[in-house]
Protein backbone atom coordinates (compact mmCIF):
# COMPACT_ATOMS: atom_id res chain seq x y z
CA UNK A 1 8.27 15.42 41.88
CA UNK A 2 7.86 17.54 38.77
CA UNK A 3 11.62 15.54 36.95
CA UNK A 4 9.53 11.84 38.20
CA UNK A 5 6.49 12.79 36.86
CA UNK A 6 7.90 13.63 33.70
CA UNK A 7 9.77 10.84 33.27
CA UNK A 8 6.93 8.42 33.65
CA UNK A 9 4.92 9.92 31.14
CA UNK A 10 8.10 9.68 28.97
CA UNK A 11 8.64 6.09 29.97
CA UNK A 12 5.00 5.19 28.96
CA UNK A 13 4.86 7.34 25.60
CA UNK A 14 7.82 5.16 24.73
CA UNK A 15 6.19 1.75 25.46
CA UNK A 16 3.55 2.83 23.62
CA UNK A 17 5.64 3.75 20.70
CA UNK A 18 6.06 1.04 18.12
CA UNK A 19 9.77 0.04 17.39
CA UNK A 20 8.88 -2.58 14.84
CA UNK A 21 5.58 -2.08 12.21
CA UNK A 22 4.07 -4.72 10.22
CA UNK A 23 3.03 -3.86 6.83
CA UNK A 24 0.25 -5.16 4.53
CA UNK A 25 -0.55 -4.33 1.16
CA UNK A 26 -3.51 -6.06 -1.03
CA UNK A 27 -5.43 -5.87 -4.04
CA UNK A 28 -8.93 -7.62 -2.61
CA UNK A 29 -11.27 -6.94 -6.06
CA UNK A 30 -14.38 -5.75 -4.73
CA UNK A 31 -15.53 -4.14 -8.20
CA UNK A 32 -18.73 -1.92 -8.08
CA UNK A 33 -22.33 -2.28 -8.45
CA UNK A 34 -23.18 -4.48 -11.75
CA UNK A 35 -19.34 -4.56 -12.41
CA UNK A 36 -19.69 -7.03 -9.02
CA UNK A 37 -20.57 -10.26 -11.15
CA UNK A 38 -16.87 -10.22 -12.09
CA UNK A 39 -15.25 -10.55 -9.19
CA UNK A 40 -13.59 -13.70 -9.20
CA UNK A 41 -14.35 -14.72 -5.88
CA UNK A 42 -17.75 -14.91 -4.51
CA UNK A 43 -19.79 -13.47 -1.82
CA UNK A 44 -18.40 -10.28 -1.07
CA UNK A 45 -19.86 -10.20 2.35
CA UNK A 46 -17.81 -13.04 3.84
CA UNK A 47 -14.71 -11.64 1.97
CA UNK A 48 -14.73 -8.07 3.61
CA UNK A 49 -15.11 -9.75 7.14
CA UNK A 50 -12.54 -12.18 6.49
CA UNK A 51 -10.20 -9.63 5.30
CA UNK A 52 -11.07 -6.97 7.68
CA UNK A 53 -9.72 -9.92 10.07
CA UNK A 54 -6.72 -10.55 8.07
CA UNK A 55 -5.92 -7.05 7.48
CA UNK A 56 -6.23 -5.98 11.65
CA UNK A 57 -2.91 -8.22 12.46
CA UNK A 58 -0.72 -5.27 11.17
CA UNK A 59 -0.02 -1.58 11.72
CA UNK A 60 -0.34 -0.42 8.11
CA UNK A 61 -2.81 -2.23 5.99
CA UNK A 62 -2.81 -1.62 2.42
CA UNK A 63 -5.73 -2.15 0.14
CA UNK A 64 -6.89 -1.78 -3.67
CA UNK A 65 -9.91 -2.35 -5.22
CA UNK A 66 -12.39 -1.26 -2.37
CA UNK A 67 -14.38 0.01 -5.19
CA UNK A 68 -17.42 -0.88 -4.21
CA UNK A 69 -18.16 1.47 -0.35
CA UNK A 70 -20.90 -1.17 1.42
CA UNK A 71 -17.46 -3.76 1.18
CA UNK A 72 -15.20 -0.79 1.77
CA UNK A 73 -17.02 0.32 5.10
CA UNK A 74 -17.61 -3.33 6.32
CA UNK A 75 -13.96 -3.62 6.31
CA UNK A 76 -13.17 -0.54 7.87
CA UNK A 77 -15.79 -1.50 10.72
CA UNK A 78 -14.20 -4.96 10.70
CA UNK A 79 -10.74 -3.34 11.38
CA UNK A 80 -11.86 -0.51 13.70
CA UNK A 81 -13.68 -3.14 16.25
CA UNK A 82 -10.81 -5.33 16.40
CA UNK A 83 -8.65 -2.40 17.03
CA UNK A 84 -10.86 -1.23 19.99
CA UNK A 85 -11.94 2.03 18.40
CA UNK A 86 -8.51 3.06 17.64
CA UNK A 87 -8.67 3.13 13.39
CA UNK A 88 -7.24 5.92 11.46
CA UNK A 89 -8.03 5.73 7.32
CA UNK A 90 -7.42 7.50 4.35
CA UNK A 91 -9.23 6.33 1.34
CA UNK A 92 -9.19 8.19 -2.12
CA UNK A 93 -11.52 10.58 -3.51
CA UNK A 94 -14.06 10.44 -6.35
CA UNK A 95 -14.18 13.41 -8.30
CA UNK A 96 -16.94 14.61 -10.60
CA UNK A 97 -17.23 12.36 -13.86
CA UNK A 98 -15.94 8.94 -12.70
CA UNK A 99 -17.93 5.88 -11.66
CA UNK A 100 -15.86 5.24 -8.63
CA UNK A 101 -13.55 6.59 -6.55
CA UNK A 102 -10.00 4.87 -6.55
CA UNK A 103 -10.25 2.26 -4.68
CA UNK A 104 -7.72 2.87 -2.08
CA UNK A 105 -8.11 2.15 1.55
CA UNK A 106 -5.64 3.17 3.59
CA UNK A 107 -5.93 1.58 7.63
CA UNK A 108 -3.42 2.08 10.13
CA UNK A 109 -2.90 1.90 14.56
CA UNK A 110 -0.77 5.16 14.04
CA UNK A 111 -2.06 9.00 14.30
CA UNK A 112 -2.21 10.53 10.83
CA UNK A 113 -0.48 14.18 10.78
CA UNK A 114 -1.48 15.12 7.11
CA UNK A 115 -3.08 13.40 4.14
CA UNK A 116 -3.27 14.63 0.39
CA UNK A 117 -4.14 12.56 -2.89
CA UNK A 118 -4.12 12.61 -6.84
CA UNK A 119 -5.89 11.29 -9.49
CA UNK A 120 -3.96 9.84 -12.57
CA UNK A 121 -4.38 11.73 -15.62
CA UNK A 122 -3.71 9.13 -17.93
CA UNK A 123 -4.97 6.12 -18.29
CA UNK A 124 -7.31 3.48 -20.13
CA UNK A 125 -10.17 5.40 -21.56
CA UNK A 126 -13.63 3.24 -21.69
CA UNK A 127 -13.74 5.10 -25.50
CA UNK A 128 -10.79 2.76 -26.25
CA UNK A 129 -10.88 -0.59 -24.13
CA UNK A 130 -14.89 -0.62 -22.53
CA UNK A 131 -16.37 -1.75 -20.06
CA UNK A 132 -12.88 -3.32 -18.75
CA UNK A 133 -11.39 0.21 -19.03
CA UNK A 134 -9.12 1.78 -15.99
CA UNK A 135 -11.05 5.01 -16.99
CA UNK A 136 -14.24 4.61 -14.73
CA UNK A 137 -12.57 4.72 -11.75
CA UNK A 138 -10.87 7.20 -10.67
CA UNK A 139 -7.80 5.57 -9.64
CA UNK A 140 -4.85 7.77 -8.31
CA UNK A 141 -2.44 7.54 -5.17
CA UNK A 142 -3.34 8.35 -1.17
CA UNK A 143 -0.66 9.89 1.03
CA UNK A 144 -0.84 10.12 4.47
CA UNK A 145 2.16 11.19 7.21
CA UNK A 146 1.77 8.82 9.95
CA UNK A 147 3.45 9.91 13.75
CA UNK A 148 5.15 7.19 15.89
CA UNK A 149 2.68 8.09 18.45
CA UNK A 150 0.54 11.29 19.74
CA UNK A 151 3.34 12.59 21.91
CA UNK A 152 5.88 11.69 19.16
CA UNK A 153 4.30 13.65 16.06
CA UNK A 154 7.55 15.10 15.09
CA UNK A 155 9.01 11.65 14.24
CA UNK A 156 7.04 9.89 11.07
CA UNK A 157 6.98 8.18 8.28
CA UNK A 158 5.15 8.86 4.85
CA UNK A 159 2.85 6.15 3.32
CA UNK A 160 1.43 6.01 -0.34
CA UNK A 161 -0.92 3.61 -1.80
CA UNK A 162 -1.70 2.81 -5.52
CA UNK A 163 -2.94 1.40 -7.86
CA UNK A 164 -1.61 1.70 -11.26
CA UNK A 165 -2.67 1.33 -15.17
CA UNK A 166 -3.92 -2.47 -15.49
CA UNK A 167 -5.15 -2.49 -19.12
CA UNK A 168 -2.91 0.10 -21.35
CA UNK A 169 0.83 -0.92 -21.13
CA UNK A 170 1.81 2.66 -22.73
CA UNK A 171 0.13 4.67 -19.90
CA UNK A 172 2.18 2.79 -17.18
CA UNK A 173 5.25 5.00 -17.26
CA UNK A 174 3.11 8.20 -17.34
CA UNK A 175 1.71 7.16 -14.34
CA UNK A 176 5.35 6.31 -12.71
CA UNK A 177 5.90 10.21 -13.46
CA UNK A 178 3.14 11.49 -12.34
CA UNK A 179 3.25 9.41 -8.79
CA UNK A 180 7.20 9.97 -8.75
CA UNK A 181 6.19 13.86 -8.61
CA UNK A 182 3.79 12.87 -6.00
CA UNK A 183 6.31 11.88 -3.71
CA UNK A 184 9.04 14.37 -4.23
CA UNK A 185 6.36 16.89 -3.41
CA UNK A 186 4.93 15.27 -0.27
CA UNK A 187 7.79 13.11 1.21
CA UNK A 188 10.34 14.09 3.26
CA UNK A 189 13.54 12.97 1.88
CA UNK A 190 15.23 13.20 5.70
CA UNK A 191 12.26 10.49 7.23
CA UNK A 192 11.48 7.28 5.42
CA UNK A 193 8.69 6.53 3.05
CA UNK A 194 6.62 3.49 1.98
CA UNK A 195 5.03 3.15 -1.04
CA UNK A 196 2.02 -0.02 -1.55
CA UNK A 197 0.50 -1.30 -4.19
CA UNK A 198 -0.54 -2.85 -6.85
CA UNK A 199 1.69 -1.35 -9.44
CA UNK A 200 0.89 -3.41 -12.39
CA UNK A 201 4.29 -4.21 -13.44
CA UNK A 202 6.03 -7.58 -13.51
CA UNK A 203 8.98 -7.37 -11.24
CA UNK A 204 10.56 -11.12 -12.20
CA UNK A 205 14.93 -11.38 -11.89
CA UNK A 206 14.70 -11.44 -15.85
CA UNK A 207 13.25 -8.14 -15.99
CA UNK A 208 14.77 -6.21 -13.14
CA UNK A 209 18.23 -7.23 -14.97
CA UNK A 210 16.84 -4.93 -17.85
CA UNK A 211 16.92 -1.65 -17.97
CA UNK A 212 14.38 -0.73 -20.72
CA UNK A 213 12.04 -2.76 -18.93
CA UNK A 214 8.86 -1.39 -17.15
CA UNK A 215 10.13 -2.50 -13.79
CA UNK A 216 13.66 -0.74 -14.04
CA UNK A 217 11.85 2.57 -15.30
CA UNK A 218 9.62 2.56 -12.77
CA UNK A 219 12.17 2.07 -10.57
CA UNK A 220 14.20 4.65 -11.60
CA UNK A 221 11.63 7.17 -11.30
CA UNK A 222 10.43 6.66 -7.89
CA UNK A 223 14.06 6.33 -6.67
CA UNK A 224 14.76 9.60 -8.49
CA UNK A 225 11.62 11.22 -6.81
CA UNK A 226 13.92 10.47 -3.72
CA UNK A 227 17.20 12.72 -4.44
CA UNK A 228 19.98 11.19 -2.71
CA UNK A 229 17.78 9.22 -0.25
CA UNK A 230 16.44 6.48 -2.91
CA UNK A 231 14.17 4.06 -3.18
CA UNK A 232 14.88 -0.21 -2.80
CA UNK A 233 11.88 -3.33 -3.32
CA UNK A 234 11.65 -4.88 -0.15
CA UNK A 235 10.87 -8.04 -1.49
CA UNK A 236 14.58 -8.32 -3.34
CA UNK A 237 16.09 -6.80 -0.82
CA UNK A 238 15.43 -9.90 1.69
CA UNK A 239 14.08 -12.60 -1.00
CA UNK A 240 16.54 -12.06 -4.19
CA UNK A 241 15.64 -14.41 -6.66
CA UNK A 242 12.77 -15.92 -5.18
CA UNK A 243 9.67 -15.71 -7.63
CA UNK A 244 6.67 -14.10 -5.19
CA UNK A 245 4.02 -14.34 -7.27
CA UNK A 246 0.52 -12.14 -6.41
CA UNK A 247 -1.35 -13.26 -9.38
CA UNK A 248 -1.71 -16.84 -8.44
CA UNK A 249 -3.45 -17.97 -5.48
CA UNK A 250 -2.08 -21.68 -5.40
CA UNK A 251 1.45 -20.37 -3.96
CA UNK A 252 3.88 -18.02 -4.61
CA UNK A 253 5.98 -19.40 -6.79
CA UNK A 254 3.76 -19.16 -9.61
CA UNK A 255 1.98 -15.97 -11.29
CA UNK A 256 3.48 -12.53 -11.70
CA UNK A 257 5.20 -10.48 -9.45
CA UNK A 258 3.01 -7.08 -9.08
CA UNK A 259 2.19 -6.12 -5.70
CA UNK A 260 5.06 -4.67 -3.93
CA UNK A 261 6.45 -3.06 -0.86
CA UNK A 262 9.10 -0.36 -1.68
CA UNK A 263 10.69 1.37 0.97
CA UNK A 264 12.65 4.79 1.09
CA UNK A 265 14.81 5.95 3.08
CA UNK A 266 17.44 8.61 3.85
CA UNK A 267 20.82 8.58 3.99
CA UNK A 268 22.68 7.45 7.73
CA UNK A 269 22.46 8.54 10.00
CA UNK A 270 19.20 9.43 9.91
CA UNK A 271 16.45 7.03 10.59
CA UNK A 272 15.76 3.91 8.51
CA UNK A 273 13.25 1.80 8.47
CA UNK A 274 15.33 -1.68 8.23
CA UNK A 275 13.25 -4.93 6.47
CA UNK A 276 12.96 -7.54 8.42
CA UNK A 277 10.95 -9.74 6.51
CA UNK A 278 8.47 -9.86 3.83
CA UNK A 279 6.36 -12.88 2.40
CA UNK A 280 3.30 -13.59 0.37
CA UNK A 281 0.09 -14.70 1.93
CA UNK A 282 -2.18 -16.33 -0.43
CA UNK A 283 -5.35 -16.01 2.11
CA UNK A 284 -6.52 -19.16 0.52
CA UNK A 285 -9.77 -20.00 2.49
CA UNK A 286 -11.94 -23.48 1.67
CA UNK A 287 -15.25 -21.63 1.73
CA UNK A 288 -14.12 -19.00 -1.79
CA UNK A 289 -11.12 -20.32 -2.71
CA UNK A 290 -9.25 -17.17 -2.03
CA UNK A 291 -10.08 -14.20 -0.23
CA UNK A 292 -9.17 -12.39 -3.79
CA UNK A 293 -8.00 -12.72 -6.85
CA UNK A 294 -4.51 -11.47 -6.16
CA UNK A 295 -2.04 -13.05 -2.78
CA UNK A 296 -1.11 -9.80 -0.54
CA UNK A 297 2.81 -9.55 0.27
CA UNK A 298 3.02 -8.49 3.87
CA UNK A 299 6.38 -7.23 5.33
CA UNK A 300 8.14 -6.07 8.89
CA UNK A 301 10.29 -3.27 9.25
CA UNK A 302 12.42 -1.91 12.88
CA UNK A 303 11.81 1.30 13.49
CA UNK A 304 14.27 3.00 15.36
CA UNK A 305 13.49 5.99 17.38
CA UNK A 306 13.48 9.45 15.92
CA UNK A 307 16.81 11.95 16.55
């Protein structure tokens, strides 16, 4: 009775186990208090409910820019109803002598096992650039180690979300070191990783063929924070040439390339998290235009089962 018993608690810890997640990552521009009147799309209130909406349809949701924490908690409550209770998030911290915190929201279905999170050290200074300075906030990277399932804690996968430099092209690649040290220090090199974002940092065919370009050193660093496990961009992976603009909201085939889905994983036969598909959803909505100023690039990955 004992062996039955145990193997229909097994049966239904596996059904409940996802073997396929769907992945969202978006900058949605919700700056803070009188910062607000920039935000290129209007009424703020509508957005966050519409995007809460949007953002429930996956597993992982992504988000930048939840600067301002009325938005920020609207969403969460937004994605936490529609999810029947069930909402997990990691957001980043604000530390003494910043405006705001960083602006990343991390929402997810799955348990969290451990969380951690940094604050950039270099960036934009509102001495040098003003009020449009990265400086104020204090923008950084979330981790968080997310289990299959309660009864499955021992099998994961480790999530970061960013946002990096968007005004001082020099302190880009300081930032790529300091969140490629980031990730060698919390991932696990034997489990794979995701990393979402807003990374600043065109990643059109002409540049990744370059290797002094931003893109390639960025690259290079994150895959390096990897060891032998590396790191690939989902969206070449599956898309190639394809353009996948985020900047544009018309379509995707305009704009810059700088939101991104990058995926880790380890070396066979351990685990990977295989890409299924990825695309850019432009959210385009009749009442603002857009839901933001930036399209998010949502992506599927299989999952197979932990050994």
């Amino acid at each position: 009775m004992r062996a039955l018993l145990a193997l229909i608690v097994a049966a239904a810890a596996a059904a409940q186990s996802p073997s396929t997640i769907k992945v969202l990552t978006y900058n949605v521009q919700f700056l803070p208090g009188i910062a607000a009147s920039q935000n290129k799309r209007p009424d703020p209130e509508y957005r966050a409910k519409r995007i809460a909406e949007e953002a429930a349809r996956f597993d992982i949701a992504a988000l930048q820019e939840t600067f301002e924490e009325r938005h920020r908690t609207a969403i969460k409550e937004g994605v936490k109803a529609a999810w029947n209770g069930q909402l997990n998030s990691v957001e980043s911290p604000k530390p003494s002598g910043f405006l705001t915190n960083g602006g990343c929201l991390l929402l997810t279905r799955l348990p969290v096992v451990a969380t951690d999170a940094i604050v950039y050290k270099h960036y934009s200074s509102p001495a040098q650039y003003g009020l449009r300075a990265d400086g104020f906030a204090a923008k950084g990277a979330v981790w968080a180690r997310l289990a299959r399932s309660e009864s499955a804690k021992d099998d994961f996968i480790d999530v970061f979300v960013t946002h990096l430099e968007a005004r001082a092209d020099e302190m880009r690649p300081l930032q790529y070191q300091e969140l490629a040290e980031f990730i060698e220090a919390k991932s696990e090199p034997g489990r794979p990783m995701l990393l979402l974002g807003d990374l600043n940092t065109r990643g059109m065919v002409e540049l990744r063929k370059d290797p002094a370009s931003q893109y390639s050193v960025m690259m290079k660093a994150f895959g390096a924070a990897r060891g032998d496990a590396g790191i690939a961009d989902t969206w070449v992976a599956l898309m190639g040439d394809q353009l996948g603009g985020t900047t544009e909201q018309e379509s995707s085939d305009v704009g810059k390339r700088i939101d991104y889905v990058l995926v880790g994983n380890p070396k066979p036969p351990a685990p990977q998290l295989k890409p299924l598909a990825v695309r850019v959803n432009t959210y385009q909505d009749p009442k603002v235009t857009a839901l933001s100023d930036h399209n998010a690039v949502a992506a599927e990955f299989e999952w197979p089962q932990g050994k």
